[in-house]
Protein backbone atom coordinates (compact mmCIF):
# COMPACT_ATOMS: atom_id res chain seq x y z
CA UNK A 1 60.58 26.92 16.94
CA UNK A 2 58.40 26.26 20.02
CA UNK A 3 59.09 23.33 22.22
CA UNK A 4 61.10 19.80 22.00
CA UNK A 5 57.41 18.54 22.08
CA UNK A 6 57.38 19.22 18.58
CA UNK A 7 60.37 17.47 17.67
CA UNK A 8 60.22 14.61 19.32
CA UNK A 9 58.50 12.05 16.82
CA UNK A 10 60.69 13.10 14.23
CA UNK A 11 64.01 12.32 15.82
CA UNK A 12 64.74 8.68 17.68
CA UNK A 13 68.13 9.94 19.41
CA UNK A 14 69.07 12.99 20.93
CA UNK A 15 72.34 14.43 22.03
CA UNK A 16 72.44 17.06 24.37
CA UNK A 17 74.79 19.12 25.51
CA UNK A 18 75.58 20.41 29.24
CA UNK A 19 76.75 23.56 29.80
CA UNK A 20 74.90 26.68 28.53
CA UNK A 21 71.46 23.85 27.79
CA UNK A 22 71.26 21.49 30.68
CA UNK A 23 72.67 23.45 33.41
CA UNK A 24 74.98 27.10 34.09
CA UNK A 25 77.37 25.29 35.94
CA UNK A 26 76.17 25.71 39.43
CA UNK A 27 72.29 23.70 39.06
CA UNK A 28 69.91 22.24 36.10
CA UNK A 29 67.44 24.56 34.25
CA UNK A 30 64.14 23.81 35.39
CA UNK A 31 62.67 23.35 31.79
CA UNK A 32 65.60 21.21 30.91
CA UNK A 33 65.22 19.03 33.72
CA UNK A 34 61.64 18.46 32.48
CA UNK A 35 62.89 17.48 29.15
CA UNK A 36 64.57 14.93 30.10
CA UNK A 37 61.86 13.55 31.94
CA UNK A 38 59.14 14.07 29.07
CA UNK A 39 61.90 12.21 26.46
CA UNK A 40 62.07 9.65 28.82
CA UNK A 41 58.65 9.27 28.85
CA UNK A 42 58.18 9.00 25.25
CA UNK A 43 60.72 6.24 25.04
CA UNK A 44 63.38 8.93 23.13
CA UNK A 45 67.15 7.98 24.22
CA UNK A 46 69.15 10.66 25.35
CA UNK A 47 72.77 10.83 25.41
CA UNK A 48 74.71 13.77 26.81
CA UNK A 49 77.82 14.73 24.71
CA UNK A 50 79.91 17.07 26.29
CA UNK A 51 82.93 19.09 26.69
CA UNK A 52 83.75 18.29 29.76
CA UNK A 53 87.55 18.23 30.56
CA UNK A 54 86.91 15.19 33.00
CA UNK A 55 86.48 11.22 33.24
CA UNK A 56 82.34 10.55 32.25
CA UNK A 57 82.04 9.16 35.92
CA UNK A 58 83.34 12.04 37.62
CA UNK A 59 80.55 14.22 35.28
CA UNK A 60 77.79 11.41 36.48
CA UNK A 61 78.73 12.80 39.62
CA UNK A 62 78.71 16.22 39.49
CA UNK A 63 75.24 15.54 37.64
CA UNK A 64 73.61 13.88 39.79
CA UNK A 65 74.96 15.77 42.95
CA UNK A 66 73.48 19.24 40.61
CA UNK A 67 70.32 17.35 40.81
CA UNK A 68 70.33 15.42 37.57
CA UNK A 69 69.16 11.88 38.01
CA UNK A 70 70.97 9.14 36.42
CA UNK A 71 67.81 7.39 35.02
CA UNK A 72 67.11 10.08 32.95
CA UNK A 73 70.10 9.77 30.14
CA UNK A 74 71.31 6.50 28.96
CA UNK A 75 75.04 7.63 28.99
CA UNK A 76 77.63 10.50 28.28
CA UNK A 77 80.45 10.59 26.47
CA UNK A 78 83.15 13.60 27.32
CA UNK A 79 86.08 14.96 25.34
CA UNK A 80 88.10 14.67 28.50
CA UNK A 81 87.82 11.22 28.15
CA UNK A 82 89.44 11.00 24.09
CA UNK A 83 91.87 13.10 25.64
CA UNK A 84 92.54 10.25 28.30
CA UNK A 85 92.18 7.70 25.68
CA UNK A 86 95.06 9.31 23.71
CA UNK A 87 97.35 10.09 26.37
CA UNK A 88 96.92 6.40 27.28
CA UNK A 89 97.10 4.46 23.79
CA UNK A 90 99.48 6.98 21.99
CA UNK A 91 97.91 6.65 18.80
CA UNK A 92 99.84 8.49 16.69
CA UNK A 93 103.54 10.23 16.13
CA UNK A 94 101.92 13.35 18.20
CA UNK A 95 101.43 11.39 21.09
CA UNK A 96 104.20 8.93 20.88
CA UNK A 97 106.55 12.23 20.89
CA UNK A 98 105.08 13.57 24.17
CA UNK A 99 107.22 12.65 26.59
CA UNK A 100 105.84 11.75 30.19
CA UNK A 101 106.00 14.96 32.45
CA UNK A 102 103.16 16.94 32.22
CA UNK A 103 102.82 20.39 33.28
CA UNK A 104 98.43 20.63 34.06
CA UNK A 105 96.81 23.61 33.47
CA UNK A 106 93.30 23.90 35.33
CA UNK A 107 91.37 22.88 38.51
CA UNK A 108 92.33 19.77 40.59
CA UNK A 109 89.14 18.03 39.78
CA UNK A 110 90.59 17.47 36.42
CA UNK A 111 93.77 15.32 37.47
CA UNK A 112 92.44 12.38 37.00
CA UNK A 113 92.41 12.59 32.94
CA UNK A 114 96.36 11.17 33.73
CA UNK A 115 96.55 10.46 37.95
CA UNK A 116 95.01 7.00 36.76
CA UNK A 117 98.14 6.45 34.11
CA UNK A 118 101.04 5.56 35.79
CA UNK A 119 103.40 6.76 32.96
CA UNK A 120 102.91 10.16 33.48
CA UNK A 121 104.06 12.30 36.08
CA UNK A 122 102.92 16.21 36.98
CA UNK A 123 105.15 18.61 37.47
CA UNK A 124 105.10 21.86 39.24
CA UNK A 125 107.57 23.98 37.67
CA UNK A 126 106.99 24.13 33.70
CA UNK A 127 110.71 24.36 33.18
CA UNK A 128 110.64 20.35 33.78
CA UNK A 129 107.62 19.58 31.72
CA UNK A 130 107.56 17.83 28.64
CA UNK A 131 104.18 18.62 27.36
CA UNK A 132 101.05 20.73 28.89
CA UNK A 133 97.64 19.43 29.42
CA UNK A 134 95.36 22.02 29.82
CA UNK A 135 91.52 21.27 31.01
CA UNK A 136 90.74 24.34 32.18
CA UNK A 137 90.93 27.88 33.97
CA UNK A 138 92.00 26.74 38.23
CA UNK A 139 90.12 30.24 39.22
CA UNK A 140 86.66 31.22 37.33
CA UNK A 141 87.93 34.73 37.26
CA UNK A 142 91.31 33.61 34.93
CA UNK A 143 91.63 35.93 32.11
CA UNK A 144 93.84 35.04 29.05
CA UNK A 145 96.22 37.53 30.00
CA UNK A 146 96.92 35.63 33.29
CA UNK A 147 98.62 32.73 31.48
CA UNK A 148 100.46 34.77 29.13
CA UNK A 149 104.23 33.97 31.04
CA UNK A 150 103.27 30.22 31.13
CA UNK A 151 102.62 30.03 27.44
CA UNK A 152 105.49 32.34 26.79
CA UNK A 153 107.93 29.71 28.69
CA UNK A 154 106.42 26.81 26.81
CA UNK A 155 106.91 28.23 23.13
CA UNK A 156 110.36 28.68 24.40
CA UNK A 157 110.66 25.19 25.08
CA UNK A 158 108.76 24.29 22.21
CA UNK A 159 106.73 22.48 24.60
CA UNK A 160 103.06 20.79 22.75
CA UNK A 161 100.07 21.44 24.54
CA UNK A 162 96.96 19.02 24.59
CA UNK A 163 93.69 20.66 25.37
CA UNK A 164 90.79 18.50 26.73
CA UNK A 165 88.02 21.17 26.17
CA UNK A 166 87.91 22.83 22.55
CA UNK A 167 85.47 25.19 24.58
CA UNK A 168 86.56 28.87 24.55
CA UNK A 169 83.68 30.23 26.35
CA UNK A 170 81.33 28.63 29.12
CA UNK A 171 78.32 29.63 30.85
CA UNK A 172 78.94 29.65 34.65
CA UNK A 173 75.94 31.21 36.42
CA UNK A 174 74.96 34.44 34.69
CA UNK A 175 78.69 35.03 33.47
CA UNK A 176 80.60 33.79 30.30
CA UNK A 177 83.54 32.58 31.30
CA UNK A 178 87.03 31.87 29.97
CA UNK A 179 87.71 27.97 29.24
CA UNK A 180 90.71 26.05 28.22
CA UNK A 181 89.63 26.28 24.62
CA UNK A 182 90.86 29.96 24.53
CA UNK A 183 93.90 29.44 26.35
CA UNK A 184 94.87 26.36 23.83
CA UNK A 185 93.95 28.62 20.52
CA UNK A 186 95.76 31.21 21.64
CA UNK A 187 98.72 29.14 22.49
CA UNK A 188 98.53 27.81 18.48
CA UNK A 189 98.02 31.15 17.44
CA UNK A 190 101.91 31.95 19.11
CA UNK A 191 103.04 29.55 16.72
CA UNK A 192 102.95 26.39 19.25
CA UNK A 193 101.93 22.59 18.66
CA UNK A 194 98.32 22.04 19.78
CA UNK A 195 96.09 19.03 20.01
CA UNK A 196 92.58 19.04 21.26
CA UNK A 197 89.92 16.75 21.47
CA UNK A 198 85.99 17.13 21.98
CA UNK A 199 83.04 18.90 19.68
CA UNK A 200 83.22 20.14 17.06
CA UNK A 201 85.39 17.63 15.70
CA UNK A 202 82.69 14.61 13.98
CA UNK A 203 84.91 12.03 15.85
CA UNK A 204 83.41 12.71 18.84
CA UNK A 205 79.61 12.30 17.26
CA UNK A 206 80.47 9.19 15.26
CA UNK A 207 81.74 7.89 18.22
CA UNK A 208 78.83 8.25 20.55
CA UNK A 209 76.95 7.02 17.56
CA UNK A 210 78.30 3.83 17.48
CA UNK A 211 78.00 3.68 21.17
CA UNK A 212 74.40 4.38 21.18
CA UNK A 213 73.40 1.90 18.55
CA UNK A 214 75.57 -0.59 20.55
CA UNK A 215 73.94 0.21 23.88
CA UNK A 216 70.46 0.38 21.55
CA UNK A 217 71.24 -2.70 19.51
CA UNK A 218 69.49 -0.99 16.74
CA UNK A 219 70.55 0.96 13.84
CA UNK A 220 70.07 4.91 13.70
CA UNK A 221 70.27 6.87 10.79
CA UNK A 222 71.78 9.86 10.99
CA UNK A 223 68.75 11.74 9.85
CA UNK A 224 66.84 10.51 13.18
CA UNK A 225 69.66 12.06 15.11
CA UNK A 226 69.02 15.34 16.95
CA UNK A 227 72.46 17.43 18.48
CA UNK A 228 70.25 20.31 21.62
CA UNK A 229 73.64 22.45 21.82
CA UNK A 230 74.67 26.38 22.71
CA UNK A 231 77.69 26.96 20.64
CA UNK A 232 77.82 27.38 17.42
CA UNK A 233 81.53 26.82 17.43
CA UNK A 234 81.36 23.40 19.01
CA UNK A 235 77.92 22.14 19.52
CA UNK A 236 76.41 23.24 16.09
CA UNK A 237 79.44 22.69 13.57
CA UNK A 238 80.41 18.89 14.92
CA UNK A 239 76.35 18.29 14.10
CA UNK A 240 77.41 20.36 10.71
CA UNK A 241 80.40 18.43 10.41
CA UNK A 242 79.00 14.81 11.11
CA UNK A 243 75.71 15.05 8.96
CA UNK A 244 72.76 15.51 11.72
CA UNK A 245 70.44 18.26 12.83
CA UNK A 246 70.74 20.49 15.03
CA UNK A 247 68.66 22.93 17.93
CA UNK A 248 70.35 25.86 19.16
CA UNK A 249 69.07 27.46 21.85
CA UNK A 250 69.93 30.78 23.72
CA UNK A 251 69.84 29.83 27.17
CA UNK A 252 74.07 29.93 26.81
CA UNK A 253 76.68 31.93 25.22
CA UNK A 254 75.02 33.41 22.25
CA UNK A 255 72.10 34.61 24.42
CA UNK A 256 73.46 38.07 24.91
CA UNK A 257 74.06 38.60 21.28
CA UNK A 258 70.84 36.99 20.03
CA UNK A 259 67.67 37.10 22.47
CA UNK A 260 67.09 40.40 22.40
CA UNK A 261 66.21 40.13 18.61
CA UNK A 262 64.76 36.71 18.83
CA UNK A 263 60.71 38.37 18.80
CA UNK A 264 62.48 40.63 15.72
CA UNK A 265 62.03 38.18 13.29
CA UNK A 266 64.26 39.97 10.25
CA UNK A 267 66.70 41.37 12.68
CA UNK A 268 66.83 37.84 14.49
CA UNK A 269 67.68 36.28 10.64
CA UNK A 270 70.23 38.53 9.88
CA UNK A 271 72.09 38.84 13.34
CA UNK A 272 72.04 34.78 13.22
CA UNK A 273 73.22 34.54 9.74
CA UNK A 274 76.56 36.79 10.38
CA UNK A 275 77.01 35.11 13.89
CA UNK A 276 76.69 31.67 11.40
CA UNK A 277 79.21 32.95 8.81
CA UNK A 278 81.70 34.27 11.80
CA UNK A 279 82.11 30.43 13.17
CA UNK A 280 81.19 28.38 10.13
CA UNK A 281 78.22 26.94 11.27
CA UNK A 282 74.16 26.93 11.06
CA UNK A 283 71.83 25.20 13.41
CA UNK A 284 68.78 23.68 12.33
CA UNK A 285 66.39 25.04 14.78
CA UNK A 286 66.77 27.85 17.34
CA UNK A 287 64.88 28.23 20.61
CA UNK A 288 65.38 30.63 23.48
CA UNK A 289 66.14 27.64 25.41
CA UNK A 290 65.36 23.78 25.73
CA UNK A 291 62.28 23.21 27.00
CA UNK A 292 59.39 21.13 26.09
């Protein structure tokens, strides 16, 4: 497809994703930026649905500091916050079983998903943990490997691990980067108890659905709703999952694999369809990236 331009009286509501379509981490994409200010111009609301391991006004913050404006998105809704919602209301037999010494695996920034609950307590050693919260990779040059004797001492305690990014790969800069996603599959894959929060789970969507036609105070079908995602593992199957289209675009992780076919029109199909069939998923649009 060509631009959002030609999108944008078909859909009322758009959720976008960060990483990989807004910015690479480190600074906005120029054509994204100007989305955002042509949808605010036609009167289309935009709220950003992300990944992001942290509380939504620390990612305000790092938004607008990246050179995002506020004004331009009418609010944001992160996994890390369901993770923090979980930890905090112990909703089910999962979480009532944690315990309350947490062993955190991932940058500093990210401490504040429990530093705000005064019922949990980090640790330093994971020999005194009770469960492990992982948001993240602390270095951006982590590989799995790395955290092999961590996760090795936690099956050994039978420790459960709660992951507040379902993200395995992200887009920082021009490199593709491990996230906590990876480390928190791989730990289930050992044979460990794992609980994550975030896309692609349709929680997440019906949630910020209900928030927008809250904030809206109108109702919005789901066939006016529009997911602007990267990954077909997250961004693309939680749009799958909850019922609403979808544009991926190339300008993230599946760039390397796809765009230079994308002009190849059969090659493009059939490289997309196995990429589809390897994570379960199929967008409704593709673009090289999100612009207007």
């Amino acid at each position: 497809m060509s631009g959002i331009s030609t999108l944008v009286n078909k859909y009322n509501l758009f959720f976008i994703d960060l990483w990989g379509v807004t910015h690479n981490g480190q600074k906005p994409f120029p054509d994204a930026l100007e989305c955002y200010q042509n949808l605010k111009k036609a009167g289309k609301p935009v709220f950003i649905l992300s990944n992001a391991p942290r509380m939504p006004e620390s990612a305000v913050k790092k938004l607008s500091d990246m050179g995002l404006p506020r004004d331009l998105y009418h609010d944001l809704q992160t996994s890390g916050y369901e993770c923090h919602k979980n930890l905090r209301d112990r909703p089910d037999a999962f979480y009532k079983a944690l315990g309350t010494r947490l062993y955190h695996v991932g940058p500093a920034r990210d401490r504040n998903l429990f530093t705000a609950l005064d019922e949990y307590t980090g640790v330093e050693n994971i020999k005194d943990a009770d469960f492990i919260l992982v948001t993240g990779t602390d270095a951006w040059d982590r590989t799995l490997e790395s955290y092999q004797d961590e996760l090795d001492q936690a099956l050994k305690q039978n420790l459960p691990l709660v992951c507040a990014n379902p993200d395995k790969r992200v887009m920082y800069g021009n490199q593709i980067v491990l996230c906590a996603g990876a480390i928190a599959a791989h730990y289930q894959s050992m044979g460990g108890k794992m609980r994550q929060h975030g896309k692609p789970d349709a929680e997440i969507y019906q949630i910020l659905h209900s928030r927008a036609q809250e904030s809206l105070d109108k109702e919005i079908p789901k066939d006016q709703i529009l997911m602007i995602g990267d990954s077909l593992a997250t961004d693309i199957a939680g749009a799958n999952a909850y019922g609403i289209d979808s544009l991926m675009v190339l300008s993230g992780i599946h760039g390397a694999e796809l765009l230079p076919v994308f002009f190849d029109s059969e090659c493009f199909s059939d490289s997309l369809k196995k990429l589809g069939e390897q994570y379960n998923a199929a967008p409704t649009y593709v673009a090289e990236k999100m612009y207007w």
